[in-house]
C-alpha atoms as a PDB file:
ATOM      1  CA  UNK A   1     -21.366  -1.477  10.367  1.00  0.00           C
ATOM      2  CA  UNK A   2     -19.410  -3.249   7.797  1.00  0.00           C
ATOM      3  CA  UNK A   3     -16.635  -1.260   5.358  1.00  0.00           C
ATOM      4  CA  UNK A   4     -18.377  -1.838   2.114  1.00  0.00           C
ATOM      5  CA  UNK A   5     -21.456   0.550   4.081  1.00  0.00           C
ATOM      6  CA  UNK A   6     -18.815   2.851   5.790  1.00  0.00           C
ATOM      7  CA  UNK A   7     -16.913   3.149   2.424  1.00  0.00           C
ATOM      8  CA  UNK A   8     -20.435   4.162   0.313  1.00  0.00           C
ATOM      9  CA  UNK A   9     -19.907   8.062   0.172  1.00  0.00           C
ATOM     10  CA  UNK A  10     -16.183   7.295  -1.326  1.00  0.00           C
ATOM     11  CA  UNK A  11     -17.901   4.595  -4.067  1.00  0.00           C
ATOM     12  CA  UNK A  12     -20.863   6.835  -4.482  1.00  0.00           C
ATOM     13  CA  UNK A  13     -18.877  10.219  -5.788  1.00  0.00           C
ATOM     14  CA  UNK A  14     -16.224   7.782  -8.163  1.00  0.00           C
ATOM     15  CA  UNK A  15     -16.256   5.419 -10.680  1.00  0.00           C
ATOM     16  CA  UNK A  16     -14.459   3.273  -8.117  1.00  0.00           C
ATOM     17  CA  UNK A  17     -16.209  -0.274  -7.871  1.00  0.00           C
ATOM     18  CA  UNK A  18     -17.471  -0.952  -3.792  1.00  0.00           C
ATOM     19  CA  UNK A  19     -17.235  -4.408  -4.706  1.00  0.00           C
ATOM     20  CA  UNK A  20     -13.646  -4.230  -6.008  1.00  0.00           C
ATOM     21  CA  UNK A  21     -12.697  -3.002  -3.061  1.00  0.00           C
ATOM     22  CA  UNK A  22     -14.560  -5.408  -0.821  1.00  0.00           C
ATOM     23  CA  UNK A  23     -12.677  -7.739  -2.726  1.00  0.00           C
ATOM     24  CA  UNK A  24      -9.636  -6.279  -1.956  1.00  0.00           C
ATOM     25  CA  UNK A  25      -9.897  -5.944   1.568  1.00  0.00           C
ATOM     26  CA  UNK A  26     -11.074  -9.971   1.414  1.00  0.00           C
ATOM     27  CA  UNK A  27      -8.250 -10.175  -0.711  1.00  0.00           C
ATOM     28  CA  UNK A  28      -5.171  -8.492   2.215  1.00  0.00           C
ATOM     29  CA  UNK A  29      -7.317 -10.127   5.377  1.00  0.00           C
ATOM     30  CA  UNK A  30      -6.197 -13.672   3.570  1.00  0.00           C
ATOM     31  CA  UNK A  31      -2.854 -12.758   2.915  1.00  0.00           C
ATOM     32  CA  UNK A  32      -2.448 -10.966   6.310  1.00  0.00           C
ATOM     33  CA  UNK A  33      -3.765 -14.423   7.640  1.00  0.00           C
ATOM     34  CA  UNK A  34      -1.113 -16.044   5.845  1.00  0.00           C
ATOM     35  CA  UNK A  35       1.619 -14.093   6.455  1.00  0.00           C
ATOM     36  CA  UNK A  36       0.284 -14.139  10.778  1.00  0.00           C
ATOM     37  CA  UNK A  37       0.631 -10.481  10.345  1.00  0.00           C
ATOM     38  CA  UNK A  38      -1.860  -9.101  12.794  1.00  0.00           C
ATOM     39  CA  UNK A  39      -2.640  -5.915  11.286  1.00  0.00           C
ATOM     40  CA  UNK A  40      -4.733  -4.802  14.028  1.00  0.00           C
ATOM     41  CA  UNK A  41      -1.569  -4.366  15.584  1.00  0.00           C
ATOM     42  CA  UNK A  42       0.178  -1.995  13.049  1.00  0.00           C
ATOM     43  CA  UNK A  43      -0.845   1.355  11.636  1.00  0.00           C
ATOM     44  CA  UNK A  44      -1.767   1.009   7.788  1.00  0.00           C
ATOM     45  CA  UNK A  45      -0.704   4.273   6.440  1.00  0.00           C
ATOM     46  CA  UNK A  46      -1.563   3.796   3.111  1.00  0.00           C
ATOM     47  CA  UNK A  47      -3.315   1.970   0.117  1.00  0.00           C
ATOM     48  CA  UNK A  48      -2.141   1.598  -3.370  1.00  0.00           C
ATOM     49  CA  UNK A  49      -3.405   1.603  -6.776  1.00  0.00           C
ATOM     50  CA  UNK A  50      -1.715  -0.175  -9.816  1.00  0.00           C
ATOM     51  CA  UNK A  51      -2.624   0.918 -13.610  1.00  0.00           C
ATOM     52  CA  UNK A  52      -0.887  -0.206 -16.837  1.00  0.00           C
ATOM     53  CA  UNK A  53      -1.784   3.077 -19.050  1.00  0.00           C
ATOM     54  CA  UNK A  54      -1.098   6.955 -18.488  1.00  0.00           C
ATOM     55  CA  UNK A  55      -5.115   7.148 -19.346  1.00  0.00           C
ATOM     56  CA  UNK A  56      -5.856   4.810 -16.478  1.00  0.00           C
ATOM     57  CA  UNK A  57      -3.104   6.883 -14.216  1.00  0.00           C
ATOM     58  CA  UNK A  58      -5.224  10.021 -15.665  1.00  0.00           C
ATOM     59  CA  UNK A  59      -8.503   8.619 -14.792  1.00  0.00           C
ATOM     60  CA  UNK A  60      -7.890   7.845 -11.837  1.00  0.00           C
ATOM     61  CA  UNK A  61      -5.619  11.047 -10.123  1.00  0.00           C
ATOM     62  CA  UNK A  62      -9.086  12.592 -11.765  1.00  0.00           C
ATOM     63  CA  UNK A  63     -11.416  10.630  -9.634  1.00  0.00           C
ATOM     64  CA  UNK A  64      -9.527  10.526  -6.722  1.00  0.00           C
ATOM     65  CA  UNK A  65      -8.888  14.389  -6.475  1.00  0.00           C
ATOM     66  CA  UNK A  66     -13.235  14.427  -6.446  1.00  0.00           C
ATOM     67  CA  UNK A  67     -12.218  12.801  -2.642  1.00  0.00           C
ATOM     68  CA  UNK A  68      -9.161  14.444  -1.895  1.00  0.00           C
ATOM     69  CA  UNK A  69      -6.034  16.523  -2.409  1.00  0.00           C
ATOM     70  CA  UNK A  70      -2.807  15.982  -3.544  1.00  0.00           C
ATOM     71  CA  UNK A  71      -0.133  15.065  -0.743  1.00  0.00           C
ATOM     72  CA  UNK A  72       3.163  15.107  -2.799  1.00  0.00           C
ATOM     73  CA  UNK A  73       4.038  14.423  -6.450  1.00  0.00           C
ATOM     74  CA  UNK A  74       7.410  12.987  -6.496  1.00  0.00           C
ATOM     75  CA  UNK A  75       9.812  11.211  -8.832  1.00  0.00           C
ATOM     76  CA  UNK A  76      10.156   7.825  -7.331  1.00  0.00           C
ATOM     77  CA  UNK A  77      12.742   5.342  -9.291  1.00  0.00           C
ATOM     78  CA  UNK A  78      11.944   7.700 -12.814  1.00  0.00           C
ATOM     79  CA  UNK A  79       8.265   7.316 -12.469  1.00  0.00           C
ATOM     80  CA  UNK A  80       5.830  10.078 -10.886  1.00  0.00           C
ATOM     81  CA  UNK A  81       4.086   8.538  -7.860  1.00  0.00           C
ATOM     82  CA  UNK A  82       1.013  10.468  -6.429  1.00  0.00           C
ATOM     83  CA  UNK A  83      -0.241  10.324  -2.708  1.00  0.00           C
ATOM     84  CA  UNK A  84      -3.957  11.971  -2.272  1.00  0.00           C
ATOM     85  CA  UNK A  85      -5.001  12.786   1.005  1.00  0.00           C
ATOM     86  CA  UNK A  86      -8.886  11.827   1.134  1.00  0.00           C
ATOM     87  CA  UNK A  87     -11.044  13.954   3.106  1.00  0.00           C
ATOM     88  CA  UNK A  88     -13.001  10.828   4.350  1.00  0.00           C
ATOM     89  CA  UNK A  89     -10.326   7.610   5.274  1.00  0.00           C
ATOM     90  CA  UNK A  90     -11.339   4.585   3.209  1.00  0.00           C
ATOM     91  CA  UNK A  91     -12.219   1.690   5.833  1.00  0.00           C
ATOM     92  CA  UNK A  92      -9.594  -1.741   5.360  1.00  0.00           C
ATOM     93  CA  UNK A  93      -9.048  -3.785   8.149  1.00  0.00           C
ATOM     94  CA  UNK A  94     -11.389  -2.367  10.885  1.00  0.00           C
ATOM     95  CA  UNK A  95      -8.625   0.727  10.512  1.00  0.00           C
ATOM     96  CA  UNK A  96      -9.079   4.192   8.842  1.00  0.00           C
ATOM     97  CA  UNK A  97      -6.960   5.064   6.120  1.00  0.00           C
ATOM     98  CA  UNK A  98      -6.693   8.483   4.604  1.00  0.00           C
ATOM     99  CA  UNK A  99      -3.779   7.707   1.846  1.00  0.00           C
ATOM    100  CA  UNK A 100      -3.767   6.404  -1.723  1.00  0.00           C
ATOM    101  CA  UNK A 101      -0.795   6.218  -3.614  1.00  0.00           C
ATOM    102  CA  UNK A 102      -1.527   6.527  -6.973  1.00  0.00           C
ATOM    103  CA  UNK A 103       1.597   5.360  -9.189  1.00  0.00           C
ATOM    104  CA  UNK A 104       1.531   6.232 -12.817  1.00  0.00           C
ATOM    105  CA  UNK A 105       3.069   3.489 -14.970  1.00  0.00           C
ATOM    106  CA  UNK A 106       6.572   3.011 -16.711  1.00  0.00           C
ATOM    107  CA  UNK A 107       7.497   0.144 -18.229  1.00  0.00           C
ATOM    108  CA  UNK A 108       6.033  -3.087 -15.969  1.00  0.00           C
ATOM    109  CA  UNK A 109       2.616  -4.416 -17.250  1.00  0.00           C
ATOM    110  CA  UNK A 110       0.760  -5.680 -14.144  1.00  0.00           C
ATOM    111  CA  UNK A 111      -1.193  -8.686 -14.017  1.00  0.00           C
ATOM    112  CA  UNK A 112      -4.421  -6.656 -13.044  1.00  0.00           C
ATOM    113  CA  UNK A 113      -5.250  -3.268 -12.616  1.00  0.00           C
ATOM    114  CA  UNK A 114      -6.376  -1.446  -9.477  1.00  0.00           C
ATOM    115  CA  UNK A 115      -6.457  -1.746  -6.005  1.00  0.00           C
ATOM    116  CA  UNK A 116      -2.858  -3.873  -5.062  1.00  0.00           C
ATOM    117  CA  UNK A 117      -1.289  -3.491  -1.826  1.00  0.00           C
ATOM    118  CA  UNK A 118      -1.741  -2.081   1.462  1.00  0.00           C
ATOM    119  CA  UNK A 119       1.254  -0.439   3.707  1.00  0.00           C
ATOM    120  CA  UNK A 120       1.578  -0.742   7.448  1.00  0.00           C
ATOM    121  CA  UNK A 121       4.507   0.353   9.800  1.00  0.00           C
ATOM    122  CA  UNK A 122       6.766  -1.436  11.767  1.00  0.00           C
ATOM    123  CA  UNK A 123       8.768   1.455  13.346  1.00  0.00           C
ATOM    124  CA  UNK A 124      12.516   0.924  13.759  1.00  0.00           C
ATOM    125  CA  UNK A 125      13.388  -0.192  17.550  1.00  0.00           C
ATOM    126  CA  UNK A 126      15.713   2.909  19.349  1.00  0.00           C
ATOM    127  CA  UNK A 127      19.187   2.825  17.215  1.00  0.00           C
ATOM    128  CA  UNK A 128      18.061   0.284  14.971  1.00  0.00           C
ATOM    129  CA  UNK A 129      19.553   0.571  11.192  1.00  0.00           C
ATOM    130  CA  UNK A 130      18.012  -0.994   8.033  1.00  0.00           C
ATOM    131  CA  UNK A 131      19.915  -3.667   8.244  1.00  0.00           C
ATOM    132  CA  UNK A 132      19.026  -4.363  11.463  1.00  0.00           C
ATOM    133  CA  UNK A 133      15.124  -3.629  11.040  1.00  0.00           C
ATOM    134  CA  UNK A 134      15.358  -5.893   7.981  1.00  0.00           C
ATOM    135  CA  UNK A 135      16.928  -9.131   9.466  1.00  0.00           C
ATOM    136  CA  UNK A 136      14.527  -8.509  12.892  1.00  0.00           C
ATOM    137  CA  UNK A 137      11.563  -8.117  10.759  1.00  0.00           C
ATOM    138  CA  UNK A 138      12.767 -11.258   8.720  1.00  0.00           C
ATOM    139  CA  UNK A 139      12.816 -13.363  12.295  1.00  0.00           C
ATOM    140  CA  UNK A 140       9.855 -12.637  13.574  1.00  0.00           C
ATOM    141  CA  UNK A 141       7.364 -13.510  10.851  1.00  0.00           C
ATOM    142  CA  UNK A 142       9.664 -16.080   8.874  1.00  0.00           C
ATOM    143  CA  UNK A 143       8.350 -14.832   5.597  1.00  0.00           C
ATOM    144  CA  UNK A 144      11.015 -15.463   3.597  1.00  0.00           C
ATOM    145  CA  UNK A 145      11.053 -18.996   4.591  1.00  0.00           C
ATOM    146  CA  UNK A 146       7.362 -20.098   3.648  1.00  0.00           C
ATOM    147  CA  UNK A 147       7.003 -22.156   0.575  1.00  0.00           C
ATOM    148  CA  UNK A 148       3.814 -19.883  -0.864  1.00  0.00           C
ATOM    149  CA  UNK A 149       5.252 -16.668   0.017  1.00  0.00           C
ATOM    150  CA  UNK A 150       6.975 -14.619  -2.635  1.00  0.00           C
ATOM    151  CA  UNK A 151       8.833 -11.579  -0.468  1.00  0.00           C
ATOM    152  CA  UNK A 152      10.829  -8.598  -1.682  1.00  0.00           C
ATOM    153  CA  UNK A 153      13.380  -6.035   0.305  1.00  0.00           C
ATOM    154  CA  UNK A 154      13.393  -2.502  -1.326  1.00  0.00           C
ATOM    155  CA  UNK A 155      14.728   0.988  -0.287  1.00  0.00           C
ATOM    156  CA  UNK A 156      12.943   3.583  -2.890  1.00  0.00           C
ATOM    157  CA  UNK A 157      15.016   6.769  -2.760  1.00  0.00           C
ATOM    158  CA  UNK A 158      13.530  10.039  -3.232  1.00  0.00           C
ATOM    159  CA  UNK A 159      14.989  13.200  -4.036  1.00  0.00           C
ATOM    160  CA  UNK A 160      14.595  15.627  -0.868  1.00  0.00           C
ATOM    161  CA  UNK A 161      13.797  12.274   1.637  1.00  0.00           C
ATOM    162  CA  UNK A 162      15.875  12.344   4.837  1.00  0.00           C
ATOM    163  CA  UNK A 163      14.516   9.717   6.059  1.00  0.00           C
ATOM    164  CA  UNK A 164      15.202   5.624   5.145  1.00  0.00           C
ATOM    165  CA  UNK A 165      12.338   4.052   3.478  1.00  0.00           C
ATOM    166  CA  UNK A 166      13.146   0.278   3.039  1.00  0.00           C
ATOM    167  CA  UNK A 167       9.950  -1.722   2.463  1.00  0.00           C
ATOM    168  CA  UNK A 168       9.261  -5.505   2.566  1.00  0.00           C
ATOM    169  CA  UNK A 169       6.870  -6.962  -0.053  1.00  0.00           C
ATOM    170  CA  UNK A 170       4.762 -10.138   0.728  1.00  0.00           C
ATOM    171  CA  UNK A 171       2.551 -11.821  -1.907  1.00  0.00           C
ATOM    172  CA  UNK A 172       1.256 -14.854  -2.979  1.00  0.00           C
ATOM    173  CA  UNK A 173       3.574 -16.875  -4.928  1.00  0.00           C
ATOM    174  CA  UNK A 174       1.251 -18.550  -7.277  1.00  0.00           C
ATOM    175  CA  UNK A 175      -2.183 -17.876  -6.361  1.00  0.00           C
ATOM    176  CA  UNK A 176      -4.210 -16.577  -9.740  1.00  0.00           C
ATOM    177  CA  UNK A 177      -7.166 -15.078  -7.398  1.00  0.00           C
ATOM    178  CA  UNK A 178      -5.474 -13.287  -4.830  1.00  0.00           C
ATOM    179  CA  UNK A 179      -2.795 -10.654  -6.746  1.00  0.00           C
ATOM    180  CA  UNK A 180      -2.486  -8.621  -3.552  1.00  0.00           C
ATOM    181  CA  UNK A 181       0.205  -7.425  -1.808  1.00  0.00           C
ATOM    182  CA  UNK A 182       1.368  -6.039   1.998  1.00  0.00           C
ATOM    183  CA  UNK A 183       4.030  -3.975   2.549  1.00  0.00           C
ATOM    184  CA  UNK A 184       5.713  -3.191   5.425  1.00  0.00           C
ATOM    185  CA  UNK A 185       7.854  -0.350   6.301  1.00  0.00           C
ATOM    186  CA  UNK A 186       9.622   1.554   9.672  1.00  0.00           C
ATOM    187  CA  UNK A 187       8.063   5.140   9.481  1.00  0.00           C
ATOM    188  CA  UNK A 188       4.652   6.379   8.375  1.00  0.00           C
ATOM    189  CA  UNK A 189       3.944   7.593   4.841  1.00  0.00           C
ATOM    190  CA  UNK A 190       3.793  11.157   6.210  1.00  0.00           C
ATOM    191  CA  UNK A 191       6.917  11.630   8.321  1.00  0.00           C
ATOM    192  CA  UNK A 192       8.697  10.000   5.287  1.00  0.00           C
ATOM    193  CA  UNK A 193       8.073  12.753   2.672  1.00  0.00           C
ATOM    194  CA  UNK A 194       7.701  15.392   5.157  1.00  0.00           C
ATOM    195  CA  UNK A 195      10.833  15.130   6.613  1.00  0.00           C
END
């Protein structure tokens, strides 16, 4: 069974294009290719949405909440950022994914709107730091050496968040099809904002 038919009650309840997302998940398997990040191998805890206009951001926390509940609500670098819980996991990548994080916009304009980037975790080895995590994650896939890779090292800081949360961005660096993005990060989405 492929995702676009596993996916159809999702599609069929929201406004939300099946074939956008089909594209999207096309979209991450060729980056993921790229990158030789075998995400069979690595938990993806969550998908993300981008949208350029609080009506968009309105639209669709509306639509999603007709497949879900709200997770948290927080105040994430000044903007709000929403995580829904679905009560049927969206199918990407052969894997199950229950997540959305639904960022409403600030000031960036992004090149297109909707479905952007996956997350999957690379936990921290015993006593690793950030630092540590980062440079070991850096030597094992090389990304920040490839010559059509475009990466970026963040550590969002939320109010209340015990945990660390850096993240490594990996995109295309000039490919007008494929705006997609993978993430990668130590601890799951959940353990992050409830501990």
């Amino acid at each position: 069974m492929t995702s676009a038919v596993k996916n159809f009650s999702f599609f069929e309840k929201t406004f939300f294009s099946n074939n956008e997302f089909a594209k999207f998940e096309q979209h991450i398997l060729q980056l993921a290719e790229k990158m030789a990040l075998p995400l069979q191998n690595y938990v993806i805890d969550h998908l993300a949405v981008r949208v350029n206009s609080e009506q968009s951001a309105q639209r669709w926390l509306t639509e999603l909440l007709k497949c879900g509940k709200i997770l948290s609500d927080n105040l994430v670098n000044g903007r709000k950022i929403y995580l829904i819980q679905l009560d049927t996991p969206l199918i990407i990548a052969n894997q199950e994914v229950e997540i959305v994080e639904l960022p409403f916009p600030k000031n960036k304009q992004y090149p297109q709107e909707g479905w952007e980037h996956i997350e999957a975790v690379i936990p921290f080895l015993p006593g690793e730091n950030v630092e540590q995590w980062i440079a070991r994650i850096n030597l094992l896939f090389l990304w920040n050496q490839s010559d059509i890779l475009k990466v970026k090292v963040s550590t969002p800081k939320v109010e209340g968040e015990t945990l660390p949360n850096p993240s490594i961005a990996v995109s295309f660096m000039d490919n007008q099809e494929n705006k997609t993005c993978i993430k990668v990060h130590p601890y799951h989405i959940k353990s992050i904002i409830t501990e």
